[in-house]
C-alpha atoms as a PDB file:
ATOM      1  CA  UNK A   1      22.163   8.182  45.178  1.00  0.00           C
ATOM      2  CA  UNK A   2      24.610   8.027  42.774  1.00  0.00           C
ATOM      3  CA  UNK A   3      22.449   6.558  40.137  1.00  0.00           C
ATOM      4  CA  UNK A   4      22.187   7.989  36.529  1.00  0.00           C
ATOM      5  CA  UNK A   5      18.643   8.591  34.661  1.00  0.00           C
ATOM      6  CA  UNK A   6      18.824   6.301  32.248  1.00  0.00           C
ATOM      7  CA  UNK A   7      18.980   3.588  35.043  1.00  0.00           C
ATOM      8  CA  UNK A   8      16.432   4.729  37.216  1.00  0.00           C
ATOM      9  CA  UNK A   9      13.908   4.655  34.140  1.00  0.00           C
ATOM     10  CA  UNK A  10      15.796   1.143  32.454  1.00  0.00           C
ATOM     11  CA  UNK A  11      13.334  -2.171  33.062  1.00  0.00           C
ATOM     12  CA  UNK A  12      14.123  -5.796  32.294  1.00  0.00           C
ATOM     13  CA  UNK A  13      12.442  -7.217  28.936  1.00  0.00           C
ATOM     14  CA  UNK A  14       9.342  -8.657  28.981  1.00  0.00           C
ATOM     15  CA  UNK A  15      10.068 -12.772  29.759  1.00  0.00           C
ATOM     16  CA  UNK A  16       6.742 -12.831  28.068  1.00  0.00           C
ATOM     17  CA  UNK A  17       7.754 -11.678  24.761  1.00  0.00           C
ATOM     18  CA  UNK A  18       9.553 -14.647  24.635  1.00  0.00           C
ATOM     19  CA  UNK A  19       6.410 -16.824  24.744  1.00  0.00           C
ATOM     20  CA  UNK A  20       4.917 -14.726  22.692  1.00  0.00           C
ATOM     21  CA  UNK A  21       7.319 -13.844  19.578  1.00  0.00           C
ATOM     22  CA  UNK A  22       7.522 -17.800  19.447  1.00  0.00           C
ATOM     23  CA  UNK A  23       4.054 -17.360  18.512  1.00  0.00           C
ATOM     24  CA  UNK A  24       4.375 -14.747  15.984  1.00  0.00           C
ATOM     25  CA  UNK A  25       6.867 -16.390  14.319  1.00  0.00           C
ATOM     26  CA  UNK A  26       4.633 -19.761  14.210  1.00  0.00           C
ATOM     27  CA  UNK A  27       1.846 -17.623  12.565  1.00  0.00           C
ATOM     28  CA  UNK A  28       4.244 -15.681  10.667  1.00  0.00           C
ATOM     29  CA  UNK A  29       5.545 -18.929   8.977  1.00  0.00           C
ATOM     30  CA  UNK A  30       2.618 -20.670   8.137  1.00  0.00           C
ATOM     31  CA  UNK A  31       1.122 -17.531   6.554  1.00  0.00           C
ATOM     32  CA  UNK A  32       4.355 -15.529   4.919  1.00  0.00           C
ATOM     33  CA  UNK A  33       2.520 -12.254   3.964  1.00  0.00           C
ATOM     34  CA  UNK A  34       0.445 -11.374   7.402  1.00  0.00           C
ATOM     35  CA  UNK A  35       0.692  -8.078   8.908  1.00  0.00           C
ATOM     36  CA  UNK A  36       0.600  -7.007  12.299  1.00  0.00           C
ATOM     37  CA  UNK A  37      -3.013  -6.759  12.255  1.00  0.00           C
ATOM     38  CA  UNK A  38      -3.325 -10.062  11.002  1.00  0.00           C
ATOM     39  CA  UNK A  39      -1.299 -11.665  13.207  1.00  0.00           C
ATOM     40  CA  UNK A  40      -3.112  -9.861  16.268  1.00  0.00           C
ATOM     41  CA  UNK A  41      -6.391 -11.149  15.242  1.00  0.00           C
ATOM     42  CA  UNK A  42      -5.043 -14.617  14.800  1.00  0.00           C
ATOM     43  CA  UNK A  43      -3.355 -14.390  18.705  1.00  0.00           C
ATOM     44  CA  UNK A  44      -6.734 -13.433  19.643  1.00  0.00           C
ATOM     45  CA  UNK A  45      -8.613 -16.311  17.908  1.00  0.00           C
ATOM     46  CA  UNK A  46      -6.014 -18.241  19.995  1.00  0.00           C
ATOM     47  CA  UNK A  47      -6.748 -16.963  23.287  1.00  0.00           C
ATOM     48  CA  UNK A  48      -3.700 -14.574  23.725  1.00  0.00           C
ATOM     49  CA  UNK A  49      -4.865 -11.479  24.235  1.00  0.00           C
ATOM     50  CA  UNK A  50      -2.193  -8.736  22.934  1.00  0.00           C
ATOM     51  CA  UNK A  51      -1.838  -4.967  22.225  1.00  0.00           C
ATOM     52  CA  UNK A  52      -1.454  -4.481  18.073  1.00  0.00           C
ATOM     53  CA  UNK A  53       1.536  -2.031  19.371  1.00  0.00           C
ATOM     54  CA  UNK A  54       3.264  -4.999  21.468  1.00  0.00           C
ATOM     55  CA  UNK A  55       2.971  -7.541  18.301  1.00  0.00           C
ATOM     56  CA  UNK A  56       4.287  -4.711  15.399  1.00  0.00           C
ATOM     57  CA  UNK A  57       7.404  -4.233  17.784  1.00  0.00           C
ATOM     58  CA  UNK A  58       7.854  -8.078  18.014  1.00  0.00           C
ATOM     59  CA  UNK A  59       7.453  -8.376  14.149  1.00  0.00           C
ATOM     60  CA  UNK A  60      10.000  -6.001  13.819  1.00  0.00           C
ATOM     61  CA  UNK A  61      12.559  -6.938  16.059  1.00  0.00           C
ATOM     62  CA  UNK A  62      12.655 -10.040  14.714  1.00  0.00           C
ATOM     63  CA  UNK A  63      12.537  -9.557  11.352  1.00  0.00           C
ATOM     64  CA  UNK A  64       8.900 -11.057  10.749  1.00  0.00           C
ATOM     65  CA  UNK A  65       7.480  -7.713   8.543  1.00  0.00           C
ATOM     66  CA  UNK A  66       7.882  -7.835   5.125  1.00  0.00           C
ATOM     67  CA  UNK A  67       7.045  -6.639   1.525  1.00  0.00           C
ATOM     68  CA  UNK A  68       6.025  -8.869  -1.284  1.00  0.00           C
ATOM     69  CA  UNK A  69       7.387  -8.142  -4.490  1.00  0.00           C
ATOM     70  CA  UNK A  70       4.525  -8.240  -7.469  1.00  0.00           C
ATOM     71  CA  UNK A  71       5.272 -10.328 -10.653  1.00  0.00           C
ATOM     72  CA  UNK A  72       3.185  -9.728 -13.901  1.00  0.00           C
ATOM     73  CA  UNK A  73       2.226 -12.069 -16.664  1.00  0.00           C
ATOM     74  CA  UNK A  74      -0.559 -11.075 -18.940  1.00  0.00           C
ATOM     75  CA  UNK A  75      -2.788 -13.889 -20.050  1.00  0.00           C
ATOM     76  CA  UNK A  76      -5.776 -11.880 -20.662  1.00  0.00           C
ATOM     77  CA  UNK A  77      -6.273 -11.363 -24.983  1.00  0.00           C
ATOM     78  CA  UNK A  78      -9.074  -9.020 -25.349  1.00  0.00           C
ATOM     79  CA  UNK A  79      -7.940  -8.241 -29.155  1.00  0.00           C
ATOM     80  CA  UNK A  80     -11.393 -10.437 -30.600  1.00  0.00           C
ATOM     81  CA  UNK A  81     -13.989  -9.909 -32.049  1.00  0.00           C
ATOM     82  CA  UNK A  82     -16.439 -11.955 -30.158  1.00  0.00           C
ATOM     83  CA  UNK A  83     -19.194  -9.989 -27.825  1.00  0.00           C
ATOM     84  CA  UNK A  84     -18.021  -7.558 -25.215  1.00  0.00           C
ATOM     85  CA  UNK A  85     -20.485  -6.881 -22.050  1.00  0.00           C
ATOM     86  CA  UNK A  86     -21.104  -4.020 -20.270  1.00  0.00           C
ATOM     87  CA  UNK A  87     -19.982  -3.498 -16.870  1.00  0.00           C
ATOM     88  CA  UNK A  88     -22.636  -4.632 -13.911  1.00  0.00           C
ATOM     89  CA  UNK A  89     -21.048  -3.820 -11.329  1.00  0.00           C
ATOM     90  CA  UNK A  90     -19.383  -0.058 -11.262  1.00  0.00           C
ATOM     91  CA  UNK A  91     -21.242   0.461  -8.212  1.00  0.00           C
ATOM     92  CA  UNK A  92     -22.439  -2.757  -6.967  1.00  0.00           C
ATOM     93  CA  UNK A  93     -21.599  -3.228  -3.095  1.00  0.00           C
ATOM     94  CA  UNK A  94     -22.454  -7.187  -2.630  1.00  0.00           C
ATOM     95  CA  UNK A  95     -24.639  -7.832   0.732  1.00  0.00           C
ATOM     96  CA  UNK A  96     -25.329 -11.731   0.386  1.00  0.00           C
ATOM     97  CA  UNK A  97     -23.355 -15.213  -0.791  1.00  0.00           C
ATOM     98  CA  UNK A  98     -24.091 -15.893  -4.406  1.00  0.00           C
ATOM     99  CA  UNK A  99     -25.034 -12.491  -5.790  1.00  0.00           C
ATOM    100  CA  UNK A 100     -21.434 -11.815  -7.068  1.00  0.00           C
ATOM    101  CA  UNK A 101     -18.765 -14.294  -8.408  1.00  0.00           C
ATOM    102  CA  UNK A 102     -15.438 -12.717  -9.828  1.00  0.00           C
ATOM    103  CA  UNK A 103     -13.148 -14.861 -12.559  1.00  0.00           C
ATOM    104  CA  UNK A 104      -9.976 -14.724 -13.618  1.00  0.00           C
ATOM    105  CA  UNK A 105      -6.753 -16.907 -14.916  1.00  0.00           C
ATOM    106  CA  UNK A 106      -3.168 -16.824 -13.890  1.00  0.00           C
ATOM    107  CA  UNK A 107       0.120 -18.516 -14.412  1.00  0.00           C
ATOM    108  CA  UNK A 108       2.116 -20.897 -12.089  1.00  0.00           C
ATOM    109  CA  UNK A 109       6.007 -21.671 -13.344  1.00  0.00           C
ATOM    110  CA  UNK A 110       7.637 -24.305 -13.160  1.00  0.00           C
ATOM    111  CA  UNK A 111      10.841 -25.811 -13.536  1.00  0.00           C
ATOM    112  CA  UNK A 112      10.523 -25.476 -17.712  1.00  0.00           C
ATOM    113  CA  UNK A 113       7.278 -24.148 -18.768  1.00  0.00           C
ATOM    114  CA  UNK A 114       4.071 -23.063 -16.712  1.00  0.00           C
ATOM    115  CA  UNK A 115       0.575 -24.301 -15.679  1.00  0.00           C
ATOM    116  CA  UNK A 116      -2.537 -22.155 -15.782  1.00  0.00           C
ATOM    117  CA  UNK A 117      -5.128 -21.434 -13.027  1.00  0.00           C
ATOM    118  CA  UNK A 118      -8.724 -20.508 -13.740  1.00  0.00           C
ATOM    119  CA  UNK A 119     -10.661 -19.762 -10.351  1.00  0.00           C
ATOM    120  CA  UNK A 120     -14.086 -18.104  -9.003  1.00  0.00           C
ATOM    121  CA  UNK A 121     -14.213 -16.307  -5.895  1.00  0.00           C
ATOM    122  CA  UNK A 122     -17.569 -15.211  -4.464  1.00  0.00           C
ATOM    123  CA  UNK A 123     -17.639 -11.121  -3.948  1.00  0.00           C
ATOM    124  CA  UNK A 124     -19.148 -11.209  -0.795  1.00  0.00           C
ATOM    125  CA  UNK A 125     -17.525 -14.001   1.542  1.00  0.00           C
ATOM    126  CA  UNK A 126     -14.059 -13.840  -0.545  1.00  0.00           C
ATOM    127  CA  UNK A 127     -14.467 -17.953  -0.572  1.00  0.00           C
ATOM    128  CA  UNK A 128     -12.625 -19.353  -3.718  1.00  0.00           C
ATOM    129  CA  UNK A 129     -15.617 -21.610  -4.788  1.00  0.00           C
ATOM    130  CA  UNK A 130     -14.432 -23.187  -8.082  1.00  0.00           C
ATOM    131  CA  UNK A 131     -10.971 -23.391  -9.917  1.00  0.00           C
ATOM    132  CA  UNK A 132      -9.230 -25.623 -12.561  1.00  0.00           C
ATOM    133  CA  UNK A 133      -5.560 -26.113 -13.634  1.00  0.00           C
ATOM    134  CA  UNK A 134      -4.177 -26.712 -16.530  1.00  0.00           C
ATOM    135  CA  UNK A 135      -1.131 -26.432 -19.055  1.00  0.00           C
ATOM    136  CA  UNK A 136      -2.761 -24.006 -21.568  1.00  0.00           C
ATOM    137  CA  UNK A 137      -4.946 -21.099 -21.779  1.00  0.00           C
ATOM    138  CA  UNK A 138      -7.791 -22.493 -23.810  1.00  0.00           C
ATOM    139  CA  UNK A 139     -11.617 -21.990 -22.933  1.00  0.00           C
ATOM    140  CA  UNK A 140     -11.970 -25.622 -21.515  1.00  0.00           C
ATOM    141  CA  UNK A 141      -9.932 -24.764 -18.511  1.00  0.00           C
ATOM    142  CA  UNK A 142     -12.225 -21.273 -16.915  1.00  0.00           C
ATOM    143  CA  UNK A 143     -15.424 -23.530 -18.143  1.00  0.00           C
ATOM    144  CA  UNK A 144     -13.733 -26.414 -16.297  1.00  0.00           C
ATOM    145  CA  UNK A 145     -13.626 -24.172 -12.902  1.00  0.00           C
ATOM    146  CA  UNK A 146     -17.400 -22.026 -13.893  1.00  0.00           C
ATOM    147  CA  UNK A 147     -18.698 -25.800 -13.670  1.00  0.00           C
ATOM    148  CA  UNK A 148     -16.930 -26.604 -10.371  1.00  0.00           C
ATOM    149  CA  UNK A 149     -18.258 -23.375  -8.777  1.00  0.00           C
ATOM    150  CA  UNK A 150     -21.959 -24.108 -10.542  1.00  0.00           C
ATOM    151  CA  UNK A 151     -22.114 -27.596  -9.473  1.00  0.00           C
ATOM    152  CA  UNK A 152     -21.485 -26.090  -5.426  1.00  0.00           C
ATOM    153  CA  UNK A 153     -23.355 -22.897  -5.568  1.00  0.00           C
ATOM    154  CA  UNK A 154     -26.609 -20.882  -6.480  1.00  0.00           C
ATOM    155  CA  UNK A 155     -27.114 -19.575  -9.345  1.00  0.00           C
ATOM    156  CA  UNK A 156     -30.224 -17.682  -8.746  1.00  0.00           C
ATOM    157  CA  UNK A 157     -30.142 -13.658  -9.698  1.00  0.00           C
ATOM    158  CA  UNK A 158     -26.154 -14.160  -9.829  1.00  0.00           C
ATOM    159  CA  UNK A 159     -23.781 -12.090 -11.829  1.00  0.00           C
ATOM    160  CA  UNK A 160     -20.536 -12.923 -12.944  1.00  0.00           C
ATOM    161  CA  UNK A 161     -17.455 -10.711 -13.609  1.00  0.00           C
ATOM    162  CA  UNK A 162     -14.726 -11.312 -15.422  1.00  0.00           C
ATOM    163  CA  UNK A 163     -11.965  -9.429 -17.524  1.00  0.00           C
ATOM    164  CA  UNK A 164     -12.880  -9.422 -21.485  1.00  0.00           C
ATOM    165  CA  UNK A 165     -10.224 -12.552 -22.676  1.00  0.00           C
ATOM    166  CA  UNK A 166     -11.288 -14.292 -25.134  1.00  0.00           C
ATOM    167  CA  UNK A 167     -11.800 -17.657 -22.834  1.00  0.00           C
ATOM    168  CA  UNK A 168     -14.100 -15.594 -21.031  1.00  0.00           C
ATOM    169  CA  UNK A 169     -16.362 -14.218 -24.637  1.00  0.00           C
ATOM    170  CA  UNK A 170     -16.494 -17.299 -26.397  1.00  0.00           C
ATOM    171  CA  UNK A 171     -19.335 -19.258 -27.325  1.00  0.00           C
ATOM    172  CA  UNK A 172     -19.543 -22.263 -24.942  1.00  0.00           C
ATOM    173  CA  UNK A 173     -18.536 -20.227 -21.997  1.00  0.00           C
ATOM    174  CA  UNK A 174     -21.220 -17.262 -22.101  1.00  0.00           C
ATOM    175  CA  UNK A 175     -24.130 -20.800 -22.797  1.00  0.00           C
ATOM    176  CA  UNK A 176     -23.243 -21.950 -20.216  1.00  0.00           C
ATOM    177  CA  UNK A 177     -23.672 -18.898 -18.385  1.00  0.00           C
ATOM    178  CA  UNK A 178     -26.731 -18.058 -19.649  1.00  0.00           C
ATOM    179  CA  UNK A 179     -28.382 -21.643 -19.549  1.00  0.00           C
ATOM    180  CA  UNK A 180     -28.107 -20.969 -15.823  1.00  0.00           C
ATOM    181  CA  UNK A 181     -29.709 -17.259 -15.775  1.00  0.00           C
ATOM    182  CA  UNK A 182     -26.331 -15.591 -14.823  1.00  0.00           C
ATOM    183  CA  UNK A 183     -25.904 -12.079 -15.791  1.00  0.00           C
ATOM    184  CA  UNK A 184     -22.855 -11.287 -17.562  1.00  0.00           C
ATOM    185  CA  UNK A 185     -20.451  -8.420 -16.545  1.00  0.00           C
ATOM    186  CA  UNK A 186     -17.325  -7.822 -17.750  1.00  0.00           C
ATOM    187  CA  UNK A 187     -14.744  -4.785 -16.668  1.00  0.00           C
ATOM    188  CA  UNK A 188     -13.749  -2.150 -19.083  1.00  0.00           C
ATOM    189  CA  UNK A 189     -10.935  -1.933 -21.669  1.00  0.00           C
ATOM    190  CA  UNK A 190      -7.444  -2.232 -19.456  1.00  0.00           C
ATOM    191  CA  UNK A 191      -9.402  -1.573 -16.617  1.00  0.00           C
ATOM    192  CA  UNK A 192      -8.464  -4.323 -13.818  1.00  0.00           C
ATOM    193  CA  UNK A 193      -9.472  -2.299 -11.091  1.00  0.00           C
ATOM    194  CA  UNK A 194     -13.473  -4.058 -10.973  1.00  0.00           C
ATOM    195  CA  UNK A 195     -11.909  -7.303 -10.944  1.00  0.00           C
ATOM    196  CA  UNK A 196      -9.756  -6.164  -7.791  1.00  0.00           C
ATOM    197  CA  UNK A 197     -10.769  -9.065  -5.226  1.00  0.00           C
ATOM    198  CA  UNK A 198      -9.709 -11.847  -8.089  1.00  0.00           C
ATOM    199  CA  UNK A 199      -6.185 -10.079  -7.913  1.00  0.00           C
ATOM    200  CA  UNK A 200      -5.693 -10.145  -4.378  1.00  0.00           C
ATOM    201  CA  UNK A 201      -6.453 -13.621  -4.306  1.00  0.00           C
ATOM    202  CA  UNK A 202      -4.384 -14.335  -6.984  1.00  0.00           C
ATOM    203  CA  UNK A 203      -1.420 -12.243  -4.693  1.00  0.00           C
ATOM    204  CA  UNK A 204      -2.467 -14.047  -1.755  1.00  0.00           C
ATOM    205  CA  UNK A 205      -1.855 -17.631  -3.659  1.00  0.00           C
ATOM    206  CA  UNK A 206       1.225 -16.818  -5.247  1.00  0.00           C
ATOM    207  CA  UNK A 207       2.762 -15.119  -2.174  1.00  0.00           C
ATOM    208  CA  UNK A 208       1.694 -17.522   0.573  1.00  0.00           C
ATOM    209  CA  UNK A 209       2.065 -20.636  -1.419  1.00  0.00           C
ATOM    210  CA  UNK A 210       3.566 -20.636  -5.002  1.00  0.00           C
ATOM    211  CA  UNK A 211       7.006 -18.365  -4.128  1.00  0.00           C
ATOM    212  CA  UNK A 212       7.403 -20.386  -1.130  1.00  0.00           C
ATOM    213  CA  UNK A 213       8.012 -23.682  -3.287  1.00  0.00           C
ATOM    214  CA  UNK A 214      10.033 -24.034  -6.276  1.00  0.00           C
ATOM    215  CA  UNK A 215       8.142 -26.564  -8.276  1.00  0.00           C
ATOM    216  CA  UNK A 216       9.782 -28.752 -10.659  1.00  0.00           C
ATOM    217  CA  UNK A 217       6.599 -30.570 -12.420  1.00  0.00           C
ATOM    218  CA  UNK A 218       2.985 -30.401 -13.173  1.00  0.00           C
ATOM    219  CA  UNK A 219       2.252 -32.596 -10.345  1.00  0.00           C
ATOM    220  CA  UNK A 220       3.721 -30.808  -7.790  1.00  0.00           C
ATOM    221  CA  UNK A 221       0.986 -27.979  -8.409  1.00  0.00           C
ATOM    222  CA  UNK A 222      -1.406 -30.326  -8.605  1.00  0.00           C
ATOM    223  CA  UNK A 223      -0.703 -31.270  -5.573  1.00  0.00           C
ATOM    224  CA  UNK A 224      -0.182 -28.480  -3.725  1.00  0.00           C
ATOM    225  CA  UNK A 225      -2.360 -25.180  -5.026  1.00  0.00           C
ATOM    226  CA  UNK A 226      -5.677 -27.274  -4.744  1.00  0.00           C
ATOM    227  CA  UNK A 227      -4.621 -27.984  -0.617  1.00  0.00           C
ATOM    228  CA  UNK A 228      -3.802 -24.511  -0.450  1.00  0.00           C
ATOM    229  CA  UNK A 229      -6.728 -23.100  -1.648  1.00  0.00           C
ATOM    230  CA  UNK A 230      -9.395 -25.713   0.295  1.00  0.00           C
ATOM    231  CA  UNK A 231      -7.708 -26.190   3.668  1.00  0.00           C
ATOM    232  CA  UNK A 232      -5.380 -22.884   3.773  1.00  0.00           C
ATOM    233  CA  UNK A 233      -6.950 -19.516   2.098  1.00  0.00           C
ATOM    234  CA  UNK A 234     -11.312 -21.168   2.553  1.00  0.00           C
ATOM    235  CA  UNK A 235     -10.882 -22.246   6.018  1.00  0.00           C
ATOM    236  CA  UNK A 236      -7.623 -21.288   7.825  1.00  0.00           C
ATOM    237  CA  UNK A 237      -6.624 -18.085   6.022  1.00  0.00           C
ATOM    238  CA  UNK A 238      -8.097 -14.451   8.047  1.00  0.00           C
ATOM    239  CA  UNK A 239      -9.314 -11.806   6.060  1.00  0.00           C
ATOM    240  CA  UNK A 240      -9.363  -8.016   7.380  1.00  0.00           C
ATOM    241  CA  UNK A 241     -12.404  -7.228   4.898  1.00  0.00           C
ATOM    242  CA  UNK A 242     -14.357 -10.562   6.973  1.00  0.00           C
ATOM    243  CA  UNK A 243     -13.708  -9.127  10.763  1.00  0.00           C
ATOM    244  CA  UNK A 244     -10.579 -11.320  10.357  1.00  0.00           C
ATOM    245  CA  UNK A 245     -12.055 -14.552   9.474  1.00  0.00           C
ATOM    246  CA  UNK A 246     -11.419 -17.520   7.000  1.00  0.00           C
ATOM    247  CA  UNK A 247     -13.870 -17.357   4.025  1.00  0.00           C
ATOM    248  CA  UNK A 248     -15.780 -20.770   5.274  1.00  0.00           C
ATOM    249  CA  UNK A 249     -15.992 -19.824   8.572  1.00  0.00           C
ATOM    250  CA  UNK A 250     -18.119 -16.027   7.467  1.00  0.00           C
ATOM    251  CA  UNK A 251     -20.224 -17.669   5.153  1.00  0.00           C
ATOM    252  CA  UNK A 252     -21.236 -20.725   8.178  1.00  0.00           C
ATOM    253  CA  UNK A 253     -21.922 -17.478  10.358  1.00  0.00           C
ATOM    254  CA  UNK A 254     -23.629 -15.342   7.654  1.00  0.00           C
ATOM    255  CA  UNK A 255     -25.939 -18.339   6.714  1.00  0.00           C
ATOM    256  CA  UNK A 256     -26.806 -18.879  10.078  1.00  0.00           C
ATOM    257  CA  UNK A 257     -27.804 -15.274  10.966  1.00  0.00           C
ATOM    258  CA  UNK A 258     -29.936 -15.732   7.849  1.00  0.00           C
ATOM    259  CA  UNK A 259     -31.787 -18.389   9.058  1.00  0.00           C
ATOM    260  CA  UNK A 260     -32.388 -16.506  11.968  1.00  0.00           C
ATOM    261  CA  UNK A 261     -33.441 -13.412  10.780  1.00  0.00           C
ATOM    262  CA  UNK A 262     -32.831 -12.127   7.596  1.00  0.00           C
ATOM    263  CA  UNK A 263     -31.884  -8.825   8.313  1.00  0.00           C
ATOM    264  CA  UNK A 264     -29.034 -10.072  10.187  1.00  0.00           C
ATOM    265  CA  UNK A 265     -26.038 -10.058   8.095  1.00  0.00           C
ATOM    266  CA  UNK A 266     -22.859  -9.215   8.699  1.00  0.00           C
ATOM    267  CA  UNK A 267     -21.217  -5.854   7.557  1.00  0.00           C
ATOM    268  CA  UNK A 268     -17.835  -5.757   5.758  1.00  0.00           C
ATOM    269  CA  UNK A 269     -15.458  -2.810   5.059  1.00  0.00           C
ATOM    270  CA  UNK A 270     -14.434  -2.647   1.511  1.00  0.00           C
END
């Protein structure tokens, strides 16, 4: 018939994928550093149902997969000599809210100098559940955030992890931890790798919110990391290690299923 192979087997493009790389690209904006996977699960949560496949070729073709580039500032100072503690957690696999809480600090710069975060994550549901900011690295700012997260949370047969700074070994910090009956667990010399959760929510922050914005003052971050952090990672923000859902939203399902039955929990992957 005259007609070559390539034409016989050649069919239009998808009108479709019109519709539906608009929405990609909304999702991909409003959360920078989402993968494919992510991105499918959040279609789904919106009532599009889509093949992974369909969505990584959309991401690609227009651009919407990318690779985060990972800055490093130490402001951890474990040359002290206050009290060190031993590890708790080498091979501790949480299974409930409030049995694990992971602490850390990082660094936010702006236009001239930088402001400090201190922030507690809960090891099971990945919820950020107490933070502070600040402009320096003394102990008041991580006891500002451990009495943020204590003043929301249970403290009952609770460990808490953190690196071995000195914020995290001095005096008023570890009383307050153990006026409350918190065991104290800290990771091993240069070892970050225990503490790995704290990071990636550290990554998520600065990736999805703090490289997006160049910030000029104080008050623009504190502004905008503590809406981030409350309306954006807690509630909006899907995790793959929570069946891709927000923090808030597994720890609502997990308490209910408690309630129900207690051996109802949800599973996570690590």
């Amino acid at each position: 018939m005259g007609i070559s192979r390539p034409s016989y087997y050649y069919r239009a493009k998808n009108k479709s994928d019109m519709g539906l790389a608009k929405a990609i690209e909304e999702i991909a904006l409003n959360f920078p550093s989402y993968g494919y996977r992510r991105v499918t699960a959040q279609l789904r949560r919106d009532d599009i149902k889509v093949n992974h496949k369909r969505v990584l070729r959309l991401m690609r073709d227009n651009n919407l997969l990318c690779r985060a580039v990972k800055a490093f500032k130490a402001t951890t100072d474990s040359s002290h000599g206050l009290k060190k503690y031993p590890n708790l957690i080498d091979d501790l696999v949480p299974y409930r809210i409030d049995q694990l809480w992971h602490a850390d600090i990082t660094y936010i710069r702006i236009a001239t100098s930088f402001v400090y975060l201190a922030a507690l994550i809960d090891g099971f549901s990945r919820k950020a559940i107490g933070y502070a900011l600040g402009r320096t690295l003394s102990a008041d700012l991580p006891i500002a955030a451990l009495n943020d997260a204590i003043s929301k949370r249970d403290t009952t047969d609770l460990i808490h992890h953190s690196d071995r700074g000195i914020q995290y070994c001095c005096y008023d910090y570890v009383e307050i931890l153990n006026s409350h009956g918190i065991s104290i667990s800290m990771s091993g010399k240069a070892n970050p790798y225990d503490n790995a959760k704290m990071e990636s929510f550290f990554r998520t922050l600065k990736v999805e919110e703090v490289y997006m914005f160049e910030y000029e003052t104080c008050a623009e971050v504190l502004k905008r990391i503590p809406y981030f952090i409350e309306e954006v990672y807690n509630k909006k923000r899907l995790h793959s290690s929570l069946r891709y859902m927000p923090p808030e939203e597994f720890e609502n399902i997990n308490n209910e299923n408690m309630k129900g039955n207690e051996s109802h929990q949800l599973i996570l992957t690590n």
